[in-house]
C-alpha atoms as a PDB file:
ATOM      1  CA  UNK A   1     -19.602 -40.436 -31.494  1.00  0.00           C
ATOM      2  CA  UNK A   2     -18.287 -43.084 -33.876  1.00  0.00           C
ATOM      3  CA  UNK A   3     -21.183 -45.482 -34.950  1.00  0.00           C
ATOM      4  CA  UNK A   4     -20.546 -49.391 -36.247  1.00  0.00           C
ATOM      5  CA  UNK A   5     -23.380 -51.415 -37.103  1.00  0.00           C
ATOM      6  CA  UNK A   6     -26.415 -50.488 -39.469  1.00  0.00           C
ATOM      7  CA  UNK A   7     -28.831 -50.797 -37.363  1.00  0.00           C
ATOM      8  CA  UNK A   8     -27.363 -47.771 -34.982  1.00  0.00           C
ATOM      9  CA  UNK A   9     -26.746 -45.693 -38.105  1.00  0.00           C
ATOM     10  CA  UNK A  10     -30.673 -46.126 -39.176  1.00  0.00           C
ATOM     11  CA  UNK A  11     -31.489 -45.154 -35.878  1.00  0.00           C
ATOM     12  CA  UNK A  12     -29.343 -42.570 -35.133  1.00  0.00           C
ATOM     13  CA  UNK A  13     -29.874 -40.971 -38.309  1.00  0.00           C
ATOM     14  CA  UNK A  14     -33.315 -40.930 -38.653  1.00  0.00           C
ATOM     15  CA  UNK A  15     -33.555 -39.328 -35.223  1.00  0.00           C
ATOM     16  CA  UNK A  16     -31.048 -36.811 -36.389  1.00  0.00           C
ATOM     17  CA  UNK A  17     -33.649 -35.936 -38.992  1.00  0.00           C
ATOM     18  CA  UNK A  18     -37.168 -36.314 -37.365  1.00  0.00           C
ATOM     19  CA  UNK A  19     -35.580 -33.652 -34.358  1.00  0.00           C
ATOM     20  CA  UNK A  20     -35.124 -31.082 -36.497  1.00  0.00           C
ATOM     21  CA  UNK A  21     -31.776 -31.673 -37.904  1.00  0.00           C
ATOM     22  CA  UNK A  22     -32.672 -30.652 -41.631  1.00  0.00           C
ATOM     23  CA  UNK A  23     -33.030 -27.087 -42.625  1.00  0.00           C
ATOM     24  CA  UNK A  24     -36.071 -26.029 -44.852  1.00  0.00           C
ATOM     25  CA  UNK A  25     -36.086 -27.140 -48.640  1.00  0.00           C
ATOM     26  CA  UNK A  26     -33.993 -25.357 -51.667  1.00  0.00           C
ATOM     27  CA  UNK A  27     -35.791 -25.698 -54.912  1.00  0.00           C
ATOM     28  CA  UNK A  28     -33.118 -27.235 -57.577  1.00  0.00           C
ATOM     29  CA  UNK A  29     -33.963 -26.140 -61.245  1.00  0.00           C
ATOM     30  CA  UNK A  30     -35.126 -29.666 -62.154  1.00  0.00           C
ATOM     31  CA  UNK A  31     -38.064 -29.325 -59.709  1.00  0.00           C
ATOM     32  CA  UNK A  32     -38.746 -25.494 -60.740  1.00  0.00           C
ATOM     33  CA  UNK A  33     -41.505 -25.707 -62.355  1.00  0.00           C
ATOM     34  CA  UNK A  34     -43.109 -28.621 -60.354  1.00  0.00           C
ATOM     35  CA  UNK A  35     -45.744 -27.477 -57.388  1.00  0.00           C
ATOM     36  CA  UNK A  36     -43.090 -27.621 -54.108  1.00  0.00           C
ATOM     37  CA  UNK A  37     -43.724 -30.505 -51.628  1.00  0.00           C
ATOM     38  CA  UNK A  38     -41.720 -30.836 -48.590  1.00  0.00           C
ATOM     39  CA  UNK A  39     -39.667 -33.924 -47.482  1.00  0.00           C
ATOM     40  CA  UNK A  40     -41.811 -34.383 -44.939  1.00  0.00           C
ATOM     41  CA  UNK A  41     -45.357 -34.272 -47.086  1.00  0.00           C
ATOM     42  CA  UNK A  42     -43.042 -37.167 -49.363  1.00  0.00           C
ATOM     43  CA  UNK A  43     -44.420 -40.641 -48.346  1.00  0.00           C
ATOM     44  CA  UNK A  44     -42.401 -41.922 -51.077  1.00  0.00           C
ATOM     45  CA  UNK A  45     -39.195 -41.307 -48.439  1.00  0.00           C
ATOM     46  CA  UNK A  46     -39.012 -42.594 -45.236  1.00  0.00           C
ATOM     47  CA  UNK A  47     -36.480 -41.318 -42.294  1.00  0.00           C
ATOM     48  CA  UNK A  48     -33.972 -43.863 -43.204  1.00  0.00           C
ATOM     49  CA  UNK A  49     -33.833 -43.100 -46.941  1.00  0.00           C
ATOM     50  CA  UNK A  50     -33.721 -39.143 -46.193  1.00  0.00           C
ATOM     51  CA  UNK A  51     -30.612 -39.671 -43.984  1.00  0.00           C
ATOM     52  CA  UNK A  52     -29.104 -41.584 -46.133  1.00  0.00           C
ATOM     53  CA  UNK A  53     -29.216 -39.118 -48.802  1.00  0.00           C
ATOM     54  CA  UNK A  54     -27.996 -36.391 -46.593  1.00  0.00           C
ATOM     55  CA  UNK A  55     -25.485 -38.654 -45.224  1.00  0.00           C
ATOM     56  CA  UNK A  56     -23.582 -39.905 -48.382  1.00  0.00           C
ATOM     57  CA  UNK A  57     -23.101 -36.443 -50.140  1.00  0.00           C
ATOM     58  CA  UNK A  58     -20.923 -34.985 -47.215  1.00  0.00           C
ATOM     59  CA  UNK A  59     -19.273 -38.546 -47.197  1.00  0.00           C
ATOM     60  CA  UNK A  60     -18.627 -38.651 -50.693  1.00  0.00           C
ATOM     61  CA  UNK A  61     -17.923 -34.777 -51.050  1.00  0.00           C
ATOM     62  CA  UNK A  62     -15.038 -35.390 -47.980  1.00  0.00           C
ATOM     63  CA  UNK A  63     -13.158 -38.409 -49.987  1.00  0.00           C
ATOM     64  CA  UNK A  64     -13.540 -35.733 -53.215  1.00  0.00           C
ATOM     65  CA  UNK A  65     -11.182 -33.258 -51.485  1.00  0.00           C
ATOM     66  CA  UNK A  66      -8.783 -36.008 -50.544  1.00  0.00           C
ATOM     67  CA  UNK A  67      -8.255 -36.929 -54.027  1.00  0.00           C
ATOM     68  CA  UNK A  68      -8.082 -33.894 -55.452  1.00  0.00           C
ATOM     69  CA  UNK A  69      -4.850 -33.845 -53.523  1.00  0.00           C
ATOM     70  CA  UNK A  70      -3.153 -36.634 -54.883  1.00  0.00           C
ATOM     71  CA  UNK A  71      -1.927 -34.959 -57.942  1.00  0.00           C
ATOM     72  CA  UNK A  72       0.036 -32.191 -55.537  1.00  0.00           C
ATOM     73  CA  UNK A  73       0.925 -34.854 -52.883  1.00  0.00           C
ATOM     74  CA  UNK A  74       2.270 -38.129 -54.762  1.00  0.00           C
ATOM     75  CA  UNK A  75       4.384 -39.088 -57.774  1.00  0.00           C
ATOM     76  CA  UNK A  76       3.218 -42.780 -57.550  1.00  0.00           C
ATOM     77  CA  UNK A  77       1.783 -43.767 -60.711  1.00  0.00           C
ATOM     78  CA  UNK A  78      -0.411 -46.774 -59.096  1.00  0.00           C
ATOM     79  CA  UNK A  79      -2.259 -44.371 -55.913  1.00  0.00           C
ATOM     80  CA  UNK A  80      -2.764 -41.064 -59.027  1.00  0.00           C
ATOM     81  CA  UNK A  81      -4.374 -43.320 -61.625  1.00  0.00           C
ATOM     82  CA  UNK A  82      -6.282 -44.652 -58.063  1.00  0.00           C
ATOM     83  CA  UNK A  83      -7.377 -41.255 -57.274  1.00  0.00           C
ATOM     84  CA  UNK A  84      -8.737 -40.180 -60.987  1.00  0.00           C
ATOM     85  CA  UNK A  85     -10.337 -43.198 -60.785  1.00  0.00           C
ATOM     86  CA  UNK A  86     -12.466 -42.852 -57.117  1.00  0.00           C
ATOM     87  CA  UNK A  87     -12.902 -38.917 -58.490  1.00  0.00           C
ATOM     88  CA  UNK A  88     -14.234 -39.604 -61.677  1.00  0.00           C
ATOM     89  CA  UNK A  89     -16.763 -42.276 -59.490  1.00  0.00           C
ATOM     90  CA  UNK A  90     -17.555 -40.282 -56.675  1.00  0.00           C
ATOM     91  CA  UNK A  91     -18.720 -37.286 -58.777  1.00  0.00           C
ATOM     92  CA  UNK A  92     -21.145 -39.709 -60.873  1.00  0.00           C
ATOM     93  CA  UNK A  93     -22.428 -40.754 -57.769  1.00  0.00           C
ATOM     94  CA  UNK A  94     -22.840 -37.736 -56.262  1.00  0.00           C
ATOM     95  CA  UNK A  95     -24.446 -36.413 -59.118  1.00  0.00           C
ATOM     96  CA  UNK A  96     -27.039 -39.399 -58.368  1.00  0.00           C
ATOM     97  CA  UNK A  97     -26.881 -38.905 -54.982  1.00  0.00           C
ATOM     98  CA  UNK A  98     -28.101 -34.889 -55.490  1.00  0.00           C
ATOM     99  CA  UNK A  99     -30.942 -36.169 -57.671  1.00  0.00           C
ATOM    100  CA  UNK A 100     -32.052 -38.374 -54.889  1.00  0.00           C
ATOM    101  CA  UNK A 101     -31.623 -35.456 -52.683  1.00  0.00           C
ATOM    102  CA  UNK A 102     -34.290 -33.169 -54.959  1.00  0.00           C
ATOM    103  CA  UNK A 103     -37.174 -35.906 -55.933  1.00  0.00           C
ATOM    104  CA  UNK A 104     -36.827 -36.355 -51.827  1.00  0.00           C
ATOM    105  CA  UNK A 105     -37.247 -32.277 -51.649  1.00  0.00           C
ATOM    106  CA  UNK A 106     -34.554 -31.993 -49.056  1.00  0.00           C
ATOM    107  CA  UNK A 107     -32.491 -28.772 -48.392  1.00  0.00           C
ATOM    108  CA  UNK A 108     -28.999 -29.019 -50.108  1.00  0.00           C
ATOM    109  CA  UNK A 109     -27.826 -27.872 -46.774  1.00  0.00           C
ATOM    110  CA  UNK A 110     -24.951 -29.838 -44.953  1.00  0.00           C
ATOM    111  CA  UNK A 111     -26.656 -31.271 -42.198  1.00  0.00           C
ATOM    112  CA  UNK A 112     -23.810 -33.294 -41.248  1.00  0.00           C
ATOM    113  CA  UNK A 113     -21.527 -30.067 -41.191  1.00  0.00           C
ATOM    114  CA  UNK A 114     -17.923 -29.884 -38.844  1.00  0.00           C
ATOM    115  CA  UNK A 115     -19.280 -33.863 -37.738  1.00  0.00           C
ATOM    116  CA  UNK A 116     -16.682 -36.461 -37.587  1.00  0.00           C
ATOM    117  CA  UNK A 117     -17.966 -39.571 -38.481  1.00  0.00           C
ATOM    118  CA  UNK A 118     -16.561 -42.838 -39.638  1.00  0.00           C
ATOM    119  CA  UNK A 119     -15.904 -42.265 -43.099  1.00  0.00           C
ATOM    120  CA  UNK A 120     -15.818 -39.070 -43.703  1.00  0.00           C
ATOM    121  CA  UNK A 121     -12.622 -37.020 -44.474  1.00  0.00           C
ATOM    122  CA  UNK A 122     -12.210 -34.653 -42.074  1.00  0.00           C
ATOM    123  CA  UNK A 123     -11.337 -31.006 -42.236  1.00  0.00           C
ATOM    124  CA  UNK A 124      -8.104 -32.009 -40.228  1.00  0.00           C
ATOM    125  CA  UNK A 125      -7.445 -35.058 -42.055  1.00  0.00           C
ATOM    126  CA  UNK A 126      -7.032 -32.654 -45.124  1.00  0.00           C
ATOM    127  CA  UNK A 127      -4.569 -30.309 -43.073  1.00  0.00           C
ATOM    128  CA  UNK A 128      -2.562 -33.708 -42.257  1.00  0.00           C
ATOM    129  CA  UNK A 129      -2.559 -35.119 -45.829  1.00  0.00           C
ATOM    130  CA  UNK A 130      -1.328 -31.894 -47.228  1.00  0.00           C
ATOM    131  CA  UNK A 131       1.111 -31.537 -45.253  1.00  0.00           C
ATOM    132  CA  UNK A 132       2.642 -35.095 -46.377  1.00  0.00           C
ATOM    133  CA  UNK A 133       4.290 -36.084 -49.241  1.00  0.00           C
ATOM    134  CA  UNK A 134       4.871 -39.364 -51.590  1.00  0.00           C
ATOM    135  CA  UNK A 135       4.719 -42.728 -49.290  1.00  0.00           C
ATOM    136  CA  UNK A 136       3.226 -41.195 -46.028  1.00  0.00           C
ATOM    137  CA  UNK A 137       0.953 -39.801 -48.254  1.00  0.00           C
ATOM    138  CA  UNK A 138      -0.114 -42.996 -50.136  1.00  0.00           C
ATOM    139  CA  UNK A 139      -0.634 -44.762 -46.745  1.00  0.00           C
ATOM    140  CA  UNK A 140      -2.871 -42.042 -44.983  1.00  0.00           C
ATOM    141  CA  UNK A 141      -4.841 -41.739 -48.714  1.00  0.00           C
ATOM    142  CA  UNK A 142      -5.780 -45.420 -49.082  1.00  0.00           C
ATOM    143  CA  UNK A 143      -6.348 -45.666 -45.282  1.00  0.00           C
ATOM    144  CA  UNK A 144      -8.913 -42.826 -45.947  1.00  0.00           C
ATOM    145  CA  UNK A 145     -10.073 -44.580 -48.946  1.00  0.00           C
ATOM    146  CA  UNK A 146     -10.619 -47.392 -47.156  1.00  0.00           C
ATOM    147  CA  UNK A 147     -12.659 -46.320 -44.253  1.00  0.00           C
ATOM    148  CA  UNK A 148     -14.563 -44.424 -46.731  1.00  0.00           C
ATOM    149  CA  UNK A 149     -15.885 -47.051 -48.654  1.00  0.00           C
ATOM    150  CA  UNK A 150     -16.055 -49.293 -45.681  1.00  0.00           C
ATOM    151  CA  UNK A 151     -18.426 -46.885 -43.782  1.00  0.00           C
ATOM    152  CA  UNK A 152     -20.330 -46.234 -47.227  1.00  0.00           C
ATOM    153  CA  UNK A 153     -21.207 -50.064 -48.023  1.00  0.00           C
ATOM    154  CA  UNK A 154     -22.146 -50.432 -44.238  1.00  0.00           C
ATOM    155  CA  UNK A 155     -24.932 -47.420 -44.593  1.00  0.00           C
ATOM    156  CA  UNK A 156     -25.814 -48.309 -47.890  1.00  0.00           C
ATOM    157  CA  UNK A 157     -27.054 -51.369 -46.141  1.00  0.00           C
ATOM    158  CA  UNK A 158     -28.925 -50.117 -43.904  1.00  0.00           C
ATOM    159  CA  UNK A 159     -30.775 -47.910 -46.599  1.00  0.00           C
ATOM    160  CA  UNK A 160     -31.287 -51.336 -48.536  1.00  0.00           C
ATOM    161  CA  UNK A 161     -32.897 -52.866 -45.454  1.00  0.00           C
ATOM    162  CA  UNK A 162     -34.806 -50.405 -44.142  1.00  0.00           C
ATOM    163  CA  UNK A 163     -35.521 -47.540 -46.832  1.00  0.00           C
ATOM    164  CA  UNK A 164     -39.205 -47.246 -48.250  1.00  0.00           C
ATOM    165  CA  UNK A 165     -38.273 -45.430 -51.740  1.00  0.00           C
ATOM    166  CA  UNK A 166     -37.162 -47.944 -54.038  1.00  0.00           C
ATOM    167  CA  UNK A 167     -35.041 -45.849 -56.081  1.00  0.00           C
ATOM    168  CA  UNK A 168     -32.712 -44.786 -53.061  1.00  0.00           C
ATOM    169  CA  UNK A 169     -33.119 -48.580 -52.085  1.00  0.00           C
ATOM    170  CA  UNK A 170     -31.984 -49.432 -56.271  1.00  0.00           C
ATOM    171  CA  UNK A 171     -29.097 -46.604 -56.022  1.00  0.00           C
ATOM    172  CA  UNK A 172     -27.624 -47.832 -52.925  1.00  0.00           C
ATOM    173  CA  UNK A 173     -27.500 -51.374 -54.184  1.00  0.00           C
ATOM    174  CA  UNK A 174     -25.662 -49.878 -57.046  1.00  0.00           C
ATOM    175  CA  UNK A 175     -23.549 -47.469 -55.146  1.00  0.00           C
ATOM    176  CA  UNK A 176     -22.617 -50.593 -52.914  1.00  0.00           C
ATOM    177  CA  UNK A 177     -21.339 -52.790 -56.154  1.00  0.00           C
ATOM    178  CA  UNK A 178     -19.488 -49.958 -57.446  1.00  0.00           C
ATOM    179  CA  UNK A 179     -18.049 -49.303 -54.061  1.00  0.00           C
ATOM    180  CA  UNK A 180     -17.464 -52.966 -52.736  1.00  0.00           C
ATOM    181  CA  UNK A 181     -15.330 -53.189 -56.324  1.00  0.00           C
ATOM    182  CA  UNK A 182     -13.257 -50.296 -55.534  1.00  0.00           C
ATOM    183  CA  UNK A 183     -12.597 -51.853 -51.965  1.00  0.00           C
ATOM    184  CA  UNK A 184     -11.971 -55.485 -53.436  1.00  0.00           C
ATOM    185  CA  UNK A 185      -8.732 -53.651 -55.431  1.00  0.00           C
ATOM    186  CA  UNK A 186      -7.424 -51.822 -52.449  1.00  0.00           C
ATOM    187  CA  UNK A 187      -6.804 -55.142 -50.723  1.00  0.00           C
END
């Protein structure tokens, strides 16, 4: 199912997450030594700002792969120096992203695993794109790009609207700037 507005995507993915869809909580380093608290036993996070978490790594993660690609898949100068770019972005903000992830004390688990959503860069979409070459590559990389960071600023907004922790609230503000920029030069 391919949602479009915010206000589905808060919905639907706060139900995803209060029936079950999150597996039980992985410890990262950084939180160690502190007593263990479940997501759940977090007031701090809401639904919405838990989904959004678990719904921007695989998101960012996908468009990772894709431009890890480029290098293999292109020769043009302008989409290569676009793709180091959006890589050397996405895995800042997915190091933020992770951090979120552990002061929330959810799983590192996929929970979005084999889903095709808007946005994400599919497990087929990376079969397709390596299987093409300079120009037809460019076009199906910055139409990935696009829908990406299209999908991203859309959920991002919902997190700003109806998110309780106001870090998550602060990142995706950020992560929407940084994002909306990158859009603003594709066009």
């Amino acid at each position: 199912m391919r949602l479009t507005s915010g206000a589905p995507w808060v919905v639907a993915l706060a139900a995803l997450l209060v029936t079950g869809c999150a597996a039980p909580r992985i410890e990262s380093p950084a939180v160690a030594a502190a007593q263990p608290t479940s997501a759940a036993s977090n007031p701090t996070f809401n639904p919405t700002d838990m989904a959004w978490i678990q719904l921007e790594i695989p998101l960012t993660e996908s468009v990772l792969a894709l431009t890890d690609l480029a290098p293999t898949r292109t020769g043009n100068p302008s989409v290569l120096a676009l793709a180091s770019k959006v890589a050397a972005d996405q895995r800042q903000q997915l190091a933020g992203l992770k951090g979120l992830l552990s002061e929330a004390g959810l799983p590192s688990t996929n929970v979005h695993e084999g889903h095709d959503m808007p946005g994400m860069v599919t497990a087929s979409d990376l079969l397709i794109a390596q299987q093409l070459n300079d120009g037809p590559f460019d076009k199906l990389f910055r139409k990935h790009l696009t829908d990406f960071l299209t999908q991203s600023l859309l959920v991002a907004k919902g997190e700003q609207t109806s998110g309780a922790n106001e870090s998550t609230k602060r990142y995706a503000k950020d992560l929407s700037v940084a994002r909306g920029a990158t859009l603003a030069g594709l066009k």
